[in-house]
Protein backbone atom coordinates (compact mmCIF):
# COMPACT_ATOMS: atom_id res chain seq x y z
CA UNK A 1 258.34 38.54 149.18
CA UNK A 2 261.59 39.90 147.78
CA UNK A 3 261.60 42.83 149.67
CA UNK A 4 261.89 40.62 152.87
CA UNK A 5 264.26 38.55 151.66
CA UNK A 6 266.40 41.17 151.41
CA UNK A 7 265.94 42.47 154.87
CA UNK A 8 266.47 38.94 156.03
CA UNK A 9 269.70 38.79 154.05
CA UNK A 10 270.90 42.12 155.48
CA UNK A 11 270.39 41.43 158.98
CA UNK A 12 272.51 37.92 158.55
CA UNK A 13 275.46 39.31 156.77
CA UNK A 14 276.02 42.81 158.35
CA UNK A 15 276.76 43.91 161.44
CA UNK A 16 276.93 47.52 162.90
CA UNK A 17 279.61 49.95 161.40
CA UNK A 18 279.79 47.36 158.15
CA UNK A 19 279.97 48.87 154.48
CA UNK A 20 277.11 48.00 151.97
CA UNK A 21 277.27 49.60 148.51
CA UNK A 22 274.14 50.86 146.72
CA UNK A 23 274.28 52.43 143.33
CA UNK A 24 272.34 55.43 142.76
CA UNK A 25 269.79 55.15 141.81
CA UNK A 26 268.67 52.68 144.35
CA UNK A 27 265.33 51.12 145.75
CA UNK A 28 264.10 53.20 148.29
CA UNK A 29 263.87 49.83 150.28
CA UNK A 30 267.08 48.43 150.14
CA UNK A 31 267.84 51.48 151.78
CA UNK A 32 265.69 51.28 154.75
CA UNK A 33 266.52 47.96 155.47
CA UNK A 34 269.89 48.55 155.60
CA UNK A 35 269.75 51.36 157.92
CA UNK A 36 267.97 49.16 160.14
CA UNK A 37 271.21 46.97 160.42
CA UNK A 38 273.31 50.42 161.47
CA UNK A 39 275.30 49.69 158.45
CA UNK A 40 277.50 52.45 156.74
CA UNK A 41 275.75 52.44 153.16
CA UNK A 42 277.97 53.51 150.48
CA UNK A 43 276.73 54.69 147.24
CA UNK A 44 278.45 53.30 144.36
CA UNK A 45 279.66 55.45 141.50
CA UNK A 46 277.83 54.48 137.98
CA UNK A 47 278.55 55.76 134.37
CA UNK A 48 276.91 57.91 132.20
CA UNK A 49 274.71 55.04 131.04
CA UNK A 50 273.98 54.84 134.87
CA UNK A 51 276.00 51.34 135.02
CA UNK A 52 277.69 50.27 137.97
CA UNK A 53 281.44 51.55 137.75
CA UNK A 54 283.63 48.36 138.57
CA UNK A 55 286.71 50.11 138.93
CA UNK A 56 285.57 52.14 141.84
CA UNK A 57 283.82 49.24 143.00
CA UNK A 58 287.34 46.93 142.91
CA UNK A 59 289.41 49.79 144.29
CA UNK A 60 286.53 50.30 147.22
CA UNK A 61 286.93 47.02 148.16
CA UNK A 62 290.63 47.19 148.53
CA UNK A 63 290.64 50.01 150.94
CA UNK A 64 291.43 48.74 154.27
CA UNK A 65 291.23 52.67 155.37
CA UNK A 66 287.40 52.68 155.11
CA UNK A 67 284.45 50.17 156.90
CA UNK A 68 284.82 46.53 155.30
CA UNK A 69 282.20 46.70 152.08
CA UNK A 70 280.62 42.90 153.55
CA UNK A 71 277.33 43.03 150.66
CA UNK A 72 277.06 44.73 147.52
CA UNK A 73 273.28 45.34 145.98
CA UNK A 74 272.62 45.06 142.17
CA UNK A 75 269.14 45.32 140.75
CA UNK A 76 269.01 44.32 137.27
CA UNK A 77 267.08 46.03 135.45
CA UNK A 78 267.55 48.77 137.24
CA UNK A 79 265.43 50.54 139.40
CA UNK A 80 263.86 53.31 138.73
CA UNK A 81 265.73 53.43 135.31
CA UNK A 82 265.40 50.42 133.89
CA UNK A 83 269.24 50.04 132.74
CA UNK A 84 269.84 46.58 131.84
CA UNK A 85 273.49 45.09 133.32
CA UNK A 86 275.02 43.34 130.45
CA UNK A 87 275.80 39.92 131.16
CA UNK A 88 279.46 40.15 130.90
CA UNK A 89 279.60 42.95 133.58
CA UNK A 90 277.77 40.31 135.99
């Protein structure tokens, strides 16, 4: 089910060498399947509520110097936590 969806969706957006942010902590999954793409996976910064932090997340994706972020993974809730992303933060 999901699980291959997402592989399916990895393998058509990134190439080798592209950036895809996971925030910690992530499905042990997501992380396999990118590493089967060669991807660089970048782990996100969160809060102390274990949010996603957007302003690293904007500034990340602004920075020519680094690999080009090409897919960003949210879970919502979150797993393993369970942290619920409010609405307005989507």
């Amino acid at each position: 089910g999901s699980n291959q969806a997402y592989m399916n969706l990895a393998i058509a957006l990134l190439d080798e060498g592209d950036g895809a942010v996971l925030f910690a902590p992530y499905y042990f999954n997501h992380a396999m399947a990118l590493q089967m793409t060669s991807a660089e996976i970048v782990i996100g910064k969160v809060d102390s509520e274990l949010l996603p932090d957007l302003s690293w997340l904007e500034q990340r994706l602004k920075d020519t110097s680094k690999p080009k972020i090409k897919m960003v993974t949210l879970v919502n809730p979150g797993n393993p936590t369970g942290v619920m992303i409010p609405p307005a933060m989507l």
